[in-house]
Protein backbone atom coordinates (compact mmCIF):
# COMPACT_ATOMS: atom_id res chain seq x y z
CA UNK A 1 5.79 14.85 -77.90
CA UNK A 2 2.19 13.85 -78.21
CA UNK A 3 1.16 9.75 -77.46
CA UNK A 4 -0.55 8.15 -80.10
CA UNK A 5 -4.05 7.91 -79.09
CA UNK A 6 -5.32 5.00 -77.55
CA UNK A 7 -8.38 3.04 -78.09
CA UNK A 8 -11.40 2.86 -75.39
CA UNK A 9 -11.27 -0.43 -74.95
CA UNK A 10 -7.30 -0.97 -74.28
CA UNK A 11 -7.39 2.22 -71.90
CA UNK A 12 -10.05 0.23 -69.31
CA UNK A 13 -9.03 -3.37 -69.41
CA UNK A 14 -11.53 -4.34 -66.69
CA UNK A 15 -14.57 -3.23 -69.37
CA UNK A 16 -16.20 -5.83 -71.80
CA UNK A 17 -16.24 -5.55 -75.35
CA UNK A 18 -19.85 -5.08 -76.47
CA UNK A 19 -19.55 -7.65 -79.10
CA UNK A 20 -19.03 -10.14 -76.48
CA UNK A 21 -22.17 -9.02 -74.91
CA UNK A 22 -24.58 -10.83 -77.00
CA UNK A 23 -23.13 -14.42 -75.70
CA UNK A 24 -23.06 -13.39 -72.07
CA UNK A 25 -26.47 -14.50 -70.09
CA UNK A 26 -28.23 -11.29 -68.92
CA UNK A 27 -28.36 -12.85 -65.30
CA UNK A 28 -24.51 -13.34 -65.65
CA UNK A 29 -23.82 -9.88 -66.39
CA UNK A 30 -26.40 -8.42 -63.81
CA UNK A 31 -24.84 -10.94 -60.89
CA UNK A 32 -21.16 -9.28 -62.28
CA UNK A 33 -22.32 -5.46 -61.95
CA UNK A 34 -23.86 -6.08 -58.50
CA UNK A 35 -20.96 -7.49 -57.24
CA UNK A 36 -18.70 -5.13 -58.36
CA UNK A 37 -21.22 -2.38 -56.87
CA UNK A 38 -21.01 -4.03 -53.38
CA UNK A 39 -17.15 -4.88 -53.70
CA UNK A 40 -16.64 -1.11 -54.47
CA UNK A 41 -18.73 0.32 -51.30
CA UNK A 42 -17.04 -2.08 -48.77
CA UNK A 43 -14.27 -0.43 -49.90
CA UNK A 44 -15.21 3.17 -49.81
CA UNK A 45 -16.41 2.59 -45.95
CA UNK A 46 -13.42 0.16 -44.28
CA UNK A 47 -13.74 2.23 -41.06
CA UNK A 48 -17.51 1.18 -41.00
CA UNK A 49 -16.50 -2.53 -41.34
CA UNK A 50 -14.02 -1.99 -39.11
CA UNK A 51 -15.80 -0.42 -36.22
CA UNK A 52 -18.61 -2.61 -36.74
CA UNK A 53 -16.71 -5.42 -35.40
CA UNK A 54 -15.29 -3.53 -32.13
CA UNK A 55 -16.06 -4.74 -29.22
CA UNK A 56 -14.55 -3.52 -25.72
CA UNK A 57 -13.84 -4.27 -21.95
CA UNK A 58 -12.06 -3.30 -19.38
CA UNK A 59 -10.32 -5.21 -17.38
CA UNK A 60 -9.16 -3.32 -14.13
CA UNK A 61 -5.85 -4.89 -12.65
CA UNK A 62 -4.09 -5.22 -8.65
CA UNK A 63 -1.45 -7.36 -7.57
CA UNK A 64 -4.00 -9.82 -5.64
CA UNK A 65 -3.90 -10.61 -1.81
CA UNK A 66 -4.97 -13.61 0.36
CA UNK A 67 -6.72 -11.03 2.67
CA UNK A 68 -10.68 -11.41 1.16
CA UNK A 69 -11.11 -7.93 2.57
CA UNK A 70 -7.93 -6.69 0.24
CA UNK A 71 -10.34 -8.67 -2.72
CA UNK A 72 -13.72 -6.93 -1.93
CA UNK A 73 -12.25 -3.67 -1.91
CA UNK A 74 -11.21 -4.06 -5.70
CA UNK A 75 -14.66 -5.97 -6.55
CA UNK A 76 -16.43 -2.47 -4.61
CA UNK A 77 -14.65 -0.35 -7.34
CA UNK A 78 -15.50 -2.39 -10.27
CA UNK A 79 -19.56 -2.02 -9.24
CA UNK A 80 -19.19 1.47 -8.15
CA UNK A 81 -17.32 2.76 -11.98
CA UNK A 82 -19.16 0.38 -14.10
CA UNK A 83 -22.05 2.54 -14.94
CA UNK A 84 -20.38 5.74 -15.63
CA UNK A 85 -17.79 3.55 -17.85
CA UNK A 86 -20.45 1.89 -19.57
CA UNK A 87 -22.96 4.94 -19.73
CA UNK A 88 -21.89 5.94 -23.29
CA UNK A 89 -21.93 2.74 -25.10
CA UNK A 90 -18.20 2.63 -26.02
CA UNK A 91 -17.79 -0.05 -23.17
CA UNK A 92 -19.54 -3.50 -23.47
CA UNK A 93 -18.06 -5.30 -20.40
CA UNK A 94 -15.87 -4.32 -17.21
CA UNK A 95 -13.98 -7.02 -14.87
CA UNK A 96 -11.29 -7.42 -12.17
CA UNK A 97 -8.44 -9.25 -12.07
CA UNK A 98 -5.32 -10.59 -9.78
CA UNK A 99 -1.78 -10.92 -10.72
CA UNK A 100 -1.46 -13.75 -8.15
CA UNK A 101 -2.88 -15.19 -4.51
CA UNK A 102 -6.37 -15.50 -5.84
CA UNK A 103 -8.64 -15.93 -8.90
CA UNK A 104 -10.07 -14.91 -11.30
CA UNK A 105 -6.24 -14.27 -12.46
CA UNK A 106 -5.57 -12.23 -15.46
CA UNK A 107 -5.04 -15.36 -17.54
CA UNK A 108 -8.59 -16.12 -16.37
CA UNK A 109 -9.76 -13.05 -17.40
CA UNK A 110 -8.50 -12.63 -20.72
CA UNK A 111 -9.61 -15.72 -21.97
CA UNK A 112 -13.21 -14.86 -21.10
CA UNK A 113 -12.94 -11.45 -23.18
CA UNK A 114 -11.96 -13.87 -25.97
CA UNK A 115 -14.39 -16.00 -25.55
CA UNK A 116 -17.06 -13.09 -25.50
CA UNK A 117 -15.86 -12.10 -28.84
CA UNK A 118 -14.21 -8.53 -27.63
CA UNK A 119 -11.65 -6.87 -30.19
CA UNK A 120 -9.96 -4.66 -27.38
CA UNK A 121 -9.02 -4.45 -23.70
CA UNK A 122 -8.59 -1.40 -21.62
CA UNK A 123 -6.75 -2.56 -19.11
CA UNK A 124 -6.49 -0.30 -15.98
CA UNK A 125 -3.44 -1.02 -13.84
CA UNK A 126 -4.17 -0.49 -10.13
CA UNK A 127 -0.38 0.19 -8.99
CA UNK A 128 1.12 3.42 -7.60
CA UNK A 129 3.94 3.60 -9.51
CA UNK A 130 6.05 1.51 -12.48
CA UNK A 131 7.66 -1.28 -10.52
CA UNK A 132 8.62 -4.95 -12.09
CA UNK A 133 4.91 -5.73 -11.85
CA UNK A 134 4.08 -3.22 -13.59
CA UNK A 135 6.99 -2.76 -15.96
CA UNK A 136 7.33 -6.64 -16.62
CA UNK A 137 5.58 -8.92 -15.03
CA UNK A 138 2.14 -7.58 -16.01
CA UNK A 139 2.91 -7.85 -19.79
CA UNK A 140 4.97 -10.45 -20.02
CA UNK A 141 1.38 -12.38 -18.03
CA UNK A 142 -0.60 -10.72 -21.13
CA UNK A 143 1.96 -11.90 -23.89
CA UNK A 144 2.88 -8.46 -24.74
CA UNK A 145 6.10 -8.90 -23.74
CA UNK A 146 8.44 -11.75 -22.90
CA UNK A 147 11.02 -10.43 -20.18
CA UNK A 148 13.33 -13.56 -19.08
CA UNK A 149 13.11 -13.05 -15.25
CA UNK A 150 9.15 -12.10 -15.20
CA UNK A 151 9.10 -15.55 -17.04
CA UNK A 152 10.96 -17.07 -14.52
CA UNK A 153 9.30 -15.75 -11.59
CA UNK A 154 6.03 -16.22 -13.30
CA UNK A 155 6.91 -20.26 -13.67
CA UNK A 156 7.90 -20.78 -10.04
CA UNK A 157 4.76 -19.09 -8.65
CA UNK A 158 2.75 -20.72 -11.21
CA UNK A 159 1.05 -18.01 -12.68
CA UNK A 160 -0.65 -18.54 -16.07
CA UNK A 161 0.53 -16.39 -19.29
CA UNK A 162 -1.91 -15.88 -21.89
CA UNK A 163 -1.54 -13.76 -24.73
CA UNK A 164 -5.30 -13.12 -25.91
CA UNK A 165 -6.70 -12.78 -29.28
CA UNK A 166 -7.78 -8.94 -28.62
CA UNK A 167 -5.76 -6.48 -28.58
CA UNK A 168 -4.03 -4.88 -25.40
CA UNK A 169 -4.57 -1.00 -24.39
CA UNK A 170 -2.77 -0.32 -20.95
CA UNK A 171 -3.61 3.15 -18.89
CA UNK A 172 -1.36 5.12 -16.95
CA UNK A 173 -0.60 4.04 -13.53
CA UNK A 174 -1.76 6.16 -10.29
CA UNK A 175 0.90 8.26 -9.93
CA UNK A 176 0.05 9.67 -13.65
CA UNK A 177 -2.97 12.66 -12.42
CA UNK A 178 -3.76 13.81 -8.52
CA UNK A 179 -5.97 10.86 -8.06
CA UNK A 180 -3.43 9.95 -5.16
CA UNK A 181 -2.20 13.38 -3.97
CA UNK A 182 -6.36 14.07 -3.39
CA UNK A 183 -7.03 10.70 -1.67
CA UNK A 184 -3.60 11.21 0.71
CA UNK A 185 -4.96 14.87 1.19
CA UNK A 186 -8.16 13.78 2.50
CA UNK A 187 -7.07 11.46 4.99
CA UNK A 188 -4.34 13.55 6.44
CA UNK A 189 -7.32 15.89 6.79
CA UNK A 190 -9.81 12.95 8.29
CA UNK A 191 -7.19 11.99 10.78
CA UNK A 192 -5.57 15.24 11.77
CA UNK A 193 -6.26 17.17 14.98
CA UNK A 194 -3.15 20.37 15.15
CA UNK A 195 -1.40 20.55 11.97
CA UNK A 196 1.82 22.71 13.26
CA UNK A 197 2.33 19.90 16.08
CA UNK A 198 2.37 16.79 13.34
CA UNK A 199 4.84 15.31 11.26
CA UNK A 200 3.24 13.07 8.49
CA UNK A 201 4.65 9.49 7.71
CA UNK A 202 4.15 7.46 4.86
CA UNK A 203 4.27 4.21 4.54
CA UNK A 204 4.11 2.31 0.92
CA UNK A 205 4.88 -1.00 -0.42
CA UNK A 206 7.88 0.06 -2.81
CA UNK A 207 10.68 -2.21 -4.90
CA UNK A 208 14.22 -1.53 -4.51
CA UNK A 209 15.04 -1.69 -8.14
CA UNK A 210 12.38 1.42 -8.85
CA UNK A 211 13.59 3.24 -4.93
CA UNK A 212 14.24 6.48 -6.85
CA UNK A 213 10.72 6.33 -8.20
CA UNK A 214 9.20 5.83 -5.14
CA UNK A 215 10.71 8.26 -3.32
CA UNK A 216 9.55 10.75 -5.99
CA UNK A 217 6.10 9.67 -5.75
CA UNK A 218 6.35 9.96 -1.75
CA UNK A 219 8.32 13.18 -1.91
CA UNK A 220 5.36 14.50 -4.88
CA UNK A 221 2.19 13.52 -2.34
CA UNK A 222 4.25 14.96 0.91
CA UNK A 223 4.61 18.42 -1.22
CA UNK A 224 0.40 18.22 -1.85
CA UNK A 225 -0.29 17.40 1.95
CA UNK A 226 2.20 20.40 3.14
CA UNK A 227 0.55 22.65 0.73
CA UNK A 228 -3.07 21.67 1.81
CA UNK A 229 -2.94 20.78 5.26
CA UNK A 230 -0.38 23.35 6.89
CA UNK A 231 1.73 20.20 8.33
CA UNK A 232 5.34 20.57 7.30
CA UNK A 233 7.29 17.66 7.75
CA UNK A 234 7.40 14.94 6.36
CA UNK A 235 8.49 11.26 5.47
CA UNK A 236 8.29 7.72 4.96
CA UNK A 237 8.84 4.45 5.45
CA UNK A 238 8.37 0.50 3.88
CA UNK A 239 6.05 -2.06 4.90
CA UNK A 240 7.03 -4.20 2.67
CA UNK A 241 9.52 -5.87 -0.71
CA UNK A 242 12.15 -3.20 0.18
CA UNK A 243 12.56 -4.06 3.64
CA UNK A 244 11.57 -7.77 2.77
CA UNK A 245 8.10 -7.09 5.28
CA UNK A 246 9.98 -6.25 8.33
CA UNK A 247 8.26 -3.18 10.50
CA UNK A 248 11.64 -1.97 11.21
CA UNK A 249 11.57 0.89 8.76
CA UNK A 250 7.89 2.16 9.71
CA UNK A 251 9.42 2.35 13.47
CA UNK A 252 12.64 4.14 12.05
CA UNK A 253 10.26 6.98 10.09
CA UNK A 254 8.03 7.65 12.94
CA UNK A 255 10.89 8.53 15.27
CA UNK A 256 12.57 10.48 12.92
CA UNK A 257 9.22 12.79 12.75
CA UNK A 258 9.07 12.13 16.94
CA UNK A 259 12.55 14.17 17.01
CA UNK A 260 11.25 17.16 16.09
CA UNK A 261 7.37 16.86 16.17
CA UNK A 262 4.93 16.52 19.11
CA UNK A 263 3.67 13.80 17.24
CA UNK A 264 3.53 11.68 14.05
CA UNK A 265 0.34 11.20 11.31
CA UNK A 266 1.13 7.71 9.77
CA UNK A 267 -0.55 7.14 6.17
CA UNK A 268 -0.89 3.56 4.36
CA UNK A 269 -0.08 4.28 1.06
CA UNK A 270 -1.42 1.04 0.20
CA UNK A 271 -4.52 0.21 -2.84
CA UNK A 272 -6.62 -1.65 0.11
CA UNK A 273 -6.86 -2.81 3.51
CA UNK A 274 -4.40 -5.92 4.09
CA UNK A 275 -4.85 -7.29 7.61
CA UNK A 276 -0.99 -8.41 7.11
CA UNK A 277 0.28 -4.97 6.03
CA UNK A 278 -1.93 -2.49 7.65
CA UNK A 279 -2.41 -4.66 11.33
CA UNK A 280 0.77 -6.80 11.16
CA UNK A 281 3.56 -5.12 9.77
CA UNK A 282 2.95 -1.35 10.27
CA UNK A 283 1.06 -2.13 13.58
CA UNK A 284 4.11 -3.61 14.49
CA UNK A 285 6.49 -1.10 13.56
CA UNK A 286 4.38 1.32 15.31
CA UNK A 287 5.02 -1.28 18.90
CA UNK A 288 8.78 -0.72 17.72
CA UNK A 289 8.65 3.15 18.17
CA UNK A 290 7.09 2.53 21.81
CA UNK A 291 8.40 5.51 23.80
CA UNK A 292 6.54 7.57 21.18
CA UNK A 293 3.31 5.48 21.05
CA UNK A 294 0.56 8.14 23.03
CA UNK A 295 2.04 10.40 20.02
CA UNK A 296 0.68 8.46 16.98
CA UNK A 297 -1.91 9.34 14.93
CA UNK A 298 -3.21 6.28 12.75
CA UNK A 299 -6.11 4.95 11.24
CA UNK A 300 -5.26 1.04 9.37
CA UNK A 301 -7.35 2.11 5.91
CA UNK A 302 -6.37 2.48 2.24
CA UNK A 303 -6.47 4.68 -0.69
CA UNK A 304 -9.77 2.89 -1.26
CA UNK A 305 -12.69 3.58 -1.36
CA UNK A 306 -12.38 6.73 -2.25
CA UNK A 307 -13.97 9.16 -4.79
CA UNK A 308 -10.80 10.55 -6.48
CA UNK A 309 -9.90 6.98 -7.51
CA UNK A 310 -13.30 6.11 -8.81
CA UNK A 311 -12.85 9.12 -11.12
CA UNK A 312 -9.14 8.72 -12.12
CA UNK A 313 -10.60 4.77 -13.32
CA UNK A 314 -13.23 6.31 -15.31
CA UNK A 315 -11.00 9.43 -16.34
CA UNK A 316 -8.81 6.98 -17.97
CA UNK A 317 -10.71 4.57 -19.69
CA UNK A 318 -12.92 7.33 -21.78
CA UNK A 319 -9.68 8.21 -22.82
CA UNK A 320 -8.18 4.73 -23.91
CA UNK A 321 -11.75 4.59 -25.35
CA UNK A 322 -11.48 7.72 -27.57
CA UNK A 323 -8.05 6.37 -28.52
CA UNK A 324 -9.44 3.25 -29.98
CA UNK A 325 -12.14 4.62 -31.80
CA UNK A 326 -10.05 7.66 -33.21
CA UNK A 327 -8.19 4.96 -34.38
CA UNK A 328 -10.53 3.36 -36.15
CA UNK A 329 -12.14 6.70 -38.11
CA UNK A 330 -15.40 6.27 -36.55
């Protein structure tokens, strides 16, 4: 059935009659159509807007230690990645941050990317492997989450939540890649002298609640070394929050490998050089395994510095980067 037809003016509400025209001021009705123009081209182009107001940092996470030489290792890979982050443009600002021990805290942090007017943060966690810290206690300290005993915890060791006005884009963690397989690689190969007479031992700072996880990760890098170093045994050991920082269990792996091997490569699996870990506690658990000691093979470093790491940091904010302005139809 056909509609009756309807008149011009009904079917556009939003036009003016023209015999209303002669008692609206010419300036009027000019100052009406150019707003309408400009009303109509913001929105034709909201990705424009939108991506004219981005702004983005990075903010590159550890857990913090009250070794300085643990702190200047981090601060050495912010200057060494910040000029092949920020080489392209999408990057305005890049800075490091503790989760506790020392400043400038995360809290610290965040509040100065919202005070500098940024839209987003890339954050990079610096952590082997999910663990509480990085699970809960990193964004419950960020306001992205609110986990009861990461609260808790956070309250009794006094460590500052703040929930900033940008918003939050977190990054794999190391074990996500072969950043760490390449940098274990290397040193087995720095520190190695006869392959077939070595067993390798590593020894991480791991979490009883995530144990499967870590022995994954360990079991993952001890498959990379075997492959590309012709040593084939392997295992490993705690310095630390499993064993509640006895040595005990770095003496226990490296005479398990002194049972069958003429002697035993021991690894850090550690982010930097900690007097405490790599001197006290392993050194220490390496005294412990005494009978074997002319048959150890260690060197007290760190996964940093180290190239592979540098380029898994940069690797992974260009992509957090593209992410954010895909998002944003640029």
């Amino acid at each position: 059935m056909k509609q009756p037809k309807t008149p011009v003016m009904q079917r556009n509400a939003n036009m003016i009659p023209l015999s209303s025209l002669v008692r609206i001021p010419l300036s009027i009705l000019l100052l009406a159509i150019t707003l309408a123009a400009c009303s109509s081209d913001r929105k034709s182009q909201p990705a424009a807007a939108a991506n004219a107001s981005k702004k983005t940092g990075v903010l590159l996470v550890s857990h913090g230690s009250p070794s300085k030489t643990w702190r200047e290792a981090l601060f050495d890979l912010e200057r060494s990645v910040t000029a092949k982050i920020a080489a392209d443009g999408e990057i305005s600002g890049i800075k490091t941050a503790f989760m506790e021990y020392s400043e400038p805290s995360i809290a610290t942090r965040l509040k100065e990317f919202d005070r500098e007017g940024y839209s987003d943060i890339i954050v990079v966690p610096l952590f082997l492997t999910v663990s509480p810290h990085s699970f809960d206690d990193l964004p419950t300290i960020m306001g992205q989450k609110e986990d009861p005993r990461s609260m808790e915890t956070l309250k009794l060791e006094k460590i500052e939540r703040y929930k900033p006005e940008a918003a939050i884009h977190m990054t794999p963690l190391l074990d996500f890649g072969s950043a760490l397989q390449q940098n274990v690689v290397r040193r087995v190969k720095a520190l190695s002298k006869n392959p077939s007479e070595e067993g390798l031992v590593l020894i991480g700072y791991g979490d009883e609640a995530y144990e499967k996880e870590w022995s994954a990760l360990f079991d993952k890098v001890g498959a990379s070394v075997k492959k590309e170093t012709g040593i084939d045994t392997c295992t490993y050991g705690w310095c630390g929050h499993i064993v509640r920082y006895r040595p005990d269990s770095t003496a226990a792996a490296v005479k398990r490998i002194l049972k069958t091997k003429p002697y035993a490569l021991v690894i850090p699996v550690l982010v930097a050089r900690d007097e405490n870990f790599q001197v006290r506690i392993i050194g220490s658990g390496l005294e412990k395994a005494a009978a074997g000691k002319n048959r150890i093979l260690y060197k007290p470093d760190a996964l940093l510095p180290d190239p592979s790491i540098e380029a898994w940091v940069v690797s992974s904010v260009k992509t957090a980067a593209a992410a954010i302005t895909s998002s944003t139809g640029k």
